[in-house]
PDB file of N, CA and C in Angstrom:
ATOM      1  N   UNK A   1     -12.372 -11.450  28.234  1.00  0.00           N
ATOM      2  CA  UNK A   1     -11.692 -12.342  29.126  1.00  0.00           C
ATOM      3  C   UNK A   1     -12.022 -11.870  30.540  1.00  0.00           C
ATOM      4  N   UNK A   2     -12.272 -12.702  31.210  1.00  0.00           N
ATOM      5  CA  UNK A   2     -12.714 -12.141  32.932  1.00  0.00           C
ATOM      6  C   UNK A   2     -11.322 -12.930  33.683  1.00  0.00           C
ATOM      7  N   UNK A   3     -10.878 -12.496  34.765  1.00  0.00           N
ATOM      8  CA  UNK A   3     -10.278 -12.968  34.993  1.00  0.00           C
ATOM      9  C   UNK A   3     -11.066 -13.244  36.629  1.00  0.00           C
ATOM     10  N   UNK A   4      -9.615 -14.215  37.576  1.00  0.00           N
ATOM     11  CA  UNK A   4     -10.651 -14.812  38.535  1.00  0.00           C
ATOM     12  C   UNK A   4     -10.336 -13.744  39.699  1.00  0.00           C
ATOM     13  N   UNK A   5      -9.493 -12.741  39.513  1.00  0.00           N
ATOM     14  CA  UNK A   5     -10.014 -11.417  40.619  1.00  0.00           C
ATOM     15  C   UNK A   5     -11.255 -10.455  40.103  1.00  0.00           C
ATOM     16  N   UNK A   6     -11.664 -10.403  39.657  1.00  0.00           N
ATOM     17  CA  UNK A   6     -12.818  -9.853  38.955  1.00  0.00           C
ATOM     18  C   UNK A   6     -12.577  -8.852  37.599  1.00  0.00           C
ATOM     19  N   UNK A   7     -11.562  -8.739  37.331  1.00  0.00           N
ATOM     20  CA  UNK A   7     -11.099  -7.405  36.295  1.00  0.00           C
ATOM     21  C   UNK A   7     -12.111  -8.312  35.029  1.00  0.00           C
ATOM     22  N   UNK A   8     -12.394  -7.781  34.325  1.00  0.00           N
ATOM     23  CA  UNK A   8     -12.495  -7.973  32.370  1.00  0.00           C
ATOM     24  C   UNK A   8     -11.965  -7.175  31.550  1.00  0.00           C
ATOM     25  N   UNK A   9     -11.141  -7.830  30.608  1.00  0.00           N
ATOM     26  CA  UNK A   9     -10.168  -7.384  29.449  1.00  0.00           C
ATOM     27  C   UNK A   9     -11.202  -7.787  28.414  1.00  0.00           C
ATOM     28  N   UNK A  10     -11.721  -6.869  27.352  1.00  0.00           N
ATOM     29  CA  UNK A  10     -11.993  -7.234  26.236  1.00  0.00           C
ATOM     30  C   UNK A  10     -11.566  -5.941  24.969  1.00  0.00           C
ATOM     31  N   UNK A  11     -11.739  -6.950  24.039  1.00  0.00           N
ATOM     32  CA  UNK A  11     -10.582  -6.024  22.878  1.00  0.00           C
ATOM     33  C   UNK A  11     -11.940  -5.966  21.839  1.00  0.00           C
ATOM     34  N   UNK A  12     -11.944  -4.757  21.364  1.00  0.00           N
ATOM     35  CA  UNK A  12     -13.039  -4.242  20.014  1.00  0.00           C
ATOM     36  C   UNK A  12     -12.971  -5.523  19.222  1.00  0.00           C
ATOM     37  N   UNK A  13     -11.879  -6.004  18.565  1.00  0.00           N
ATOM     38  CA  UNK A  13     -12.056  -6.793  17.420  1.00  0.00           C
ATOM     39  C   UNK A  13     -11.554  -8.400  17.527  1.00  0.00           C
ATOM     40  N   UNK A  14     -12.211  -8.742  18.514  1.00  0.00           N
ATOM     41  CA  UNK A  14     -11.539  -9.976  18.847  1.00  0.00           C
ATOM     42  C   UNK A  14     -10.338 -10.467  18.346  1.00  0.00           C
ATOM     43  N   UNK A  15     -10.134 -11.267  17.842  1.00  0.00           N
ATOM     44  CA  UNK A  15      -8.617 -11.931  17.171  1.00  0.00           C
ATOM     45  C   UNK A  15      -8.162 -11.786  16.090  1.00  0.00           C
ATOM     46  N   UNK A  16      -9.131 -10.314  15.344  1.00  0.00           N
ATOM     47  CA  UNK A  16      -8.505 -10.254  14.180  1.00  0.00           C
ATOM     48  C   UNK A  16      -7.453  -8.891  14.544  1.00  0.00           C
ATOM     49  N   UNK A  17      -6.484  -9.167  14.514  1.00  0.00           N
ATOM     50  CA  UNK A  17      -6.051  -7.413  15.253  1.00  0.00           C
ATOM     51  C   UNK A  17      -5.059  -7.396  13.799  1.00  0.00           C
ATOM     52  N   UNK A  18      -4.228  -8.047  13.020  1.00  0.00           N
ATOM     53  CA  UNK A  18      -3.839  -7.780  11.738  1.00  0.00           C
ATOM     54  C   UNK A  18      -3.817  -7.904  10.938  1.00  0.00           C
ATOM     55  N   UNK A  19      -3.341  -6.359   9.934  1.00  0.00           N
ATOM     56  CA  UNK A  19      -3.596  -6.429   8.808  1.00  0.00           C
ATOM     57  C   UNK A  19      -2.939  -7.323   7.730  1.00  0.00           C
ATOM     58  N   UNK A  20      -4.147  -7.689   6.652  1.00  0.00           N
ATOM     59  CA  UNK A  20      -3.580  -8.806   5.837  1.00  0.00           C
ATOM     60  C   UNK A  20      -2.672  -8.216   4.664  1.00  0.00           C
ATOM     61  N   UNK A  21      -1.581  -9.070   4.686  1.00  0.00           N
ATOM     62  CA  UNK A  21      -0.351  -8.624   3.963  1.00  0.00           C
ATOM     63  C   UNK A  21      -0.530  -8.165   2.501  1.00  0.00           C
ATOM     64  N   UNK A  22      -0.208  -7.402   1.936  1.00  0.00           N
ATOM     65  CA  UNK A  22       0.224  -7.408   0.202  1.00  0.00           C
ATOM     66  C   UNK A  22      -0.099  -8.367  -0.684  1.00  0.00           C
ATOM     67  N   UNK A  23       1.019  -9.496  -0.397  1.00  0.00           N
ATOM     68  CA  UNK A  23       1.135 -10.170  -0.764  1.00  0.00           C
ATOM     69  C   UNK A  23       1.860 -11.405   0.123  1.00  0.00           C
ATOM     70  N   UNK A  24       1.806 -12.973  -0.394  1.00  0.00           N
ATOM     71  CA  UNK A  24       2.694 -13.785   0.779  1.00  0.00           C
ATOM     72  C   UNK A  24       4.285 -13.686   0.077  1.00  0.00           C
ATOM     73  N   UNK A  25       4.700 -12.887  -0.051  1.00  0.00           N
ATOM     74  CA  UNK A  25       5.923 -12.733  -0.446  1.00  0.00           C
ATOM     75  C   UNK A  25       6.481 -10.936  -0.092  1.00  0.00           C
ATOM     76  N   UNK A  26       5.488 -10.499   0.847  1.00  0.00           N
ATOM     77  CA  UNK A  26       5.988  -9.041   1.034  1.00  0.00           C
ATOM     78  C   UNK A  26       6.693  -9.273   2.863  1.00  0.00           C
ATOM     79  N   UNK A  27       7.047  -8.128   3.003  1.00  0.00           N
ATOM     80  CA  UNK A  27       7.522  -8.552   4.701  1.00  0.00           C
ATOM     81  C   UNK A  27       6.289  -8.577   5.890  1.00  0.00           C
ATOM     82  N   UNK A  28       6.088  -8.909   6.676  1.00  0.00           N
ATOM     83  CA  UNK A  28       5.394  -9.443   7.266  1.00  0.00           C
ATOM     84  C   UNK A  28       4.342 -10.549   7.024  1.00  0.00           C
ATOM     85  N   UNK A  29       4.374 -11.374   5.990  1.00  0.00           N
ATOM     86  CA  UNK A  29       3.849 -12.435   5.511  1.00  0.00           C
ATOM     87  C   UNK A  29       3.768 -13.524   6.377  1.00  0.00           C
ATOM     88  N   UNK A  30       4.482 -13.941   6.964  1.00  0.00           N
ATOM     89  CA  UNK A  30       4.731 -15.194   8.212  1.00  0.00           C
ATOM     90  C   UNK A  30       5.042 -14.630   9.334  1.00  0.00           C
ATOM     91  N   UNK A  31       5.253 -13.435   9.314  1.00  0.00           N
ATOM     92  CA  UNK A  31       6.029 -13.035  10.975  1.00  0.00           C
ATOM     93  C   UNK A  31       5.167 -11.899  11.407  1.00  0.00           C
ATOM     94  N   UNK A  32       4.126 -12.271  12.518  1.00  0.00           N
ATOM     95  CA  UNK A  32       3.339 -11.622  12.712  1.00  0.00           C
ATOM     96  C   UNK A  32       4.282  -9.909  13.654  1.00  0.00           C
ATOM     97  N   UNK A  33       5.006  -9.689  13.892  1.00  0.00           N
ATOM     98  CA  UNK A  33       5.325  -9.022  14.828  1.00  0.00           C
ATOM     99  C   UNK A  33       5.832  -7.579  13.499  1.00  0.00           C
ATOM    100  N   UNK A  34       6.205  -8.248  12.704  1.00  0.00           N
ATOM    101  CA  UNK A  34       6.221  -6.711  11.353  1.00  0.00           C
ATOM    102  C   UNK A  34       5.065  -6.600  10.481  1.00  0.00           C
ATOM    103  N   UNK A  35       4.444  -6.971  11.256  1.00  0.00           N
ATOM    104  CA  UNK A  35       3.119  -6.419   9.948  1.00  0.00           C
ATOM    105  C   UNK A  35       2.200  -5.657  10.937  1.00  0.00           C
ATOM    106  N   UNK A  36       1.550  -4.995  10.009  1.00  0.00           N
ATOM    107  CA  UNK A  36       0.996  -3.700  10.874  1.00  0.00           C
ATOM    108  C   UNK A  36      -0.728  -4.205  11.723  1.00  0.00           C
ATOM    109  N   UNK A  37      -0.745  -3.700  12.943  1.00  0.00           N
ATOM    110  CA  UNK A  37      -2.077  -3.558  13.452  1.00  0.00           C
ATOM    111  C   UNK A  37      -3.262  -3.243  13.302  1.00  0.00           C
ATOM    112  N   UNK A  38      -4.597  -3.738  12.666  1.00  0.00           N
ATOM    113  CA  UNK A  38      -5.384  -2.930  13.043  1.00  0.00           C
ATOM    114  C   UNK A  38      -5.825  -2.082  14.076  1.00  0.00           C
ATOM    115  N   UNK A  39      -6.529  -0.943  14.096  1.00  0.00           N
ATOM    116  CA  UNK A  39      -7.076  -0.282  15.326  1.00  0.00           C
ATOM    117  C   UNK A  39      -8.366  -0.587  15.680  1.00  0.00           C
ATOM    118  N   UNK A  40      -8.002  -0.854  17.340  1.00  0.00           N
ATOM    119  CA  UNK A  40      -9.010  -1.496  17.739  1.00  0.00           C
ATOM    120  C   UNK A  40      -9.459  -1.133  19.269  1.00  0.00           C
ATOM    121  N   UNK A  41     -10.056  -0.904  20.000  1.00  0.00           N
ATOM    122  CA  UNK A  41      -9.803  -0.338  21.555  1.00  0.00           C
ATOM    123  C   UNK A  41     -10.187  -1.039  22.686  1.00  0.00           C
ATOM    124  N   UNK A  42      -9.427  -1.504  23.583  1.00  0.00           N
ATOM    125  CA  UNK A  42      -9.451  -2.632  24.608  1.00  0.00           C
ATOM    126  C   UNK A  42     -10.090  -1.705  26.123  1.00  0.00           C
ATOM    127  N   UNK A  43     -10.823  -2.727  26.004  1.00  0.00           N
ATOM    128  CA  UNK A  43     -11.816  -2.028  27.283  1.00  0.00           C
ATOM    129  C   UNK A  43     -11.279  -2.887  28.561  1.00  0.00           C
ATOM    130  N   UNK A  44     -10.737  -2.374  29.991  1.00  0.00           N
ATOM    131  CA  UNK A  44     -10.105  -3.235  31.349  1.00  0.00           C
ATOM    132  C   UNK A  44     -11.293  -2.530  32.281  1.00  0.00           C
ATOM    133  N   UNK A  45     -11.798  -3.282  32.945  1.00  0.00           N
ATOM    134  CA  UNK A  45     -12.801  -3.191  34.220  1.00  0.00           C
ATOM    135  C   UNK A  45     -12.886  -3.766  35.029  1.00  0.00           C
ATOM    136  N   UNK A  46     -13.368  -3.261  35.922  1.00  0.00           N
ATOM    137  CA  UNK A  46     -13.393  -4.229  37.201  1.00  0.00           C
ATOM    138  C   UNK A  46     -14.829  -3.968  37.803  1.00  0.00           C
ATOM    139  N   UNK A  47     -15.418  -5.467  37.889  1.00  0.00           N
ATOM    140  CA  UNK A  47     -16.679  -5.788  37.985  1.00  0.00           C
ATOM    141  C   UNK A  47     -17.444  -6.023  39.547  1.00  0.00           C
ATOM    142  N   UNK A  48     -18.154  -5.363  40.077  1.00  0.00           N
ATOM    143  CA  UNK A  48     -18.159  -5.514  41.693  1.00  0.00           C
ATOM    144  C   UNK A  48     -19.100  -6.457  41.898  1.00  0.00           C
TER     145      UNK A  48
END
């Protein structure tokens, strides 16, 4: 993502950042905020 002051945000694994559940009947199945993260490492810069 660039933004329009010049910084860039980009993340290792684009939009996959979580992990897929158990099962669709375990907890975090629909609710992305309890299910766990992949690791991934977000790079912020600023571009001259």
């Amino acid at each position: 993502m660039r933004l329009s002051n010049g910084w860039i945000i980009s993340i290792g694994r684009g939009l996959d950042l979580y992990q897929p559940p158990e099962s669709w009947y375990s907890i975090g199945a629909n609710d992305m905020d309890l299910r766990p993260c992949r690791e991934t490492t977000v790079d912020v810069r600023l571009e001259g």
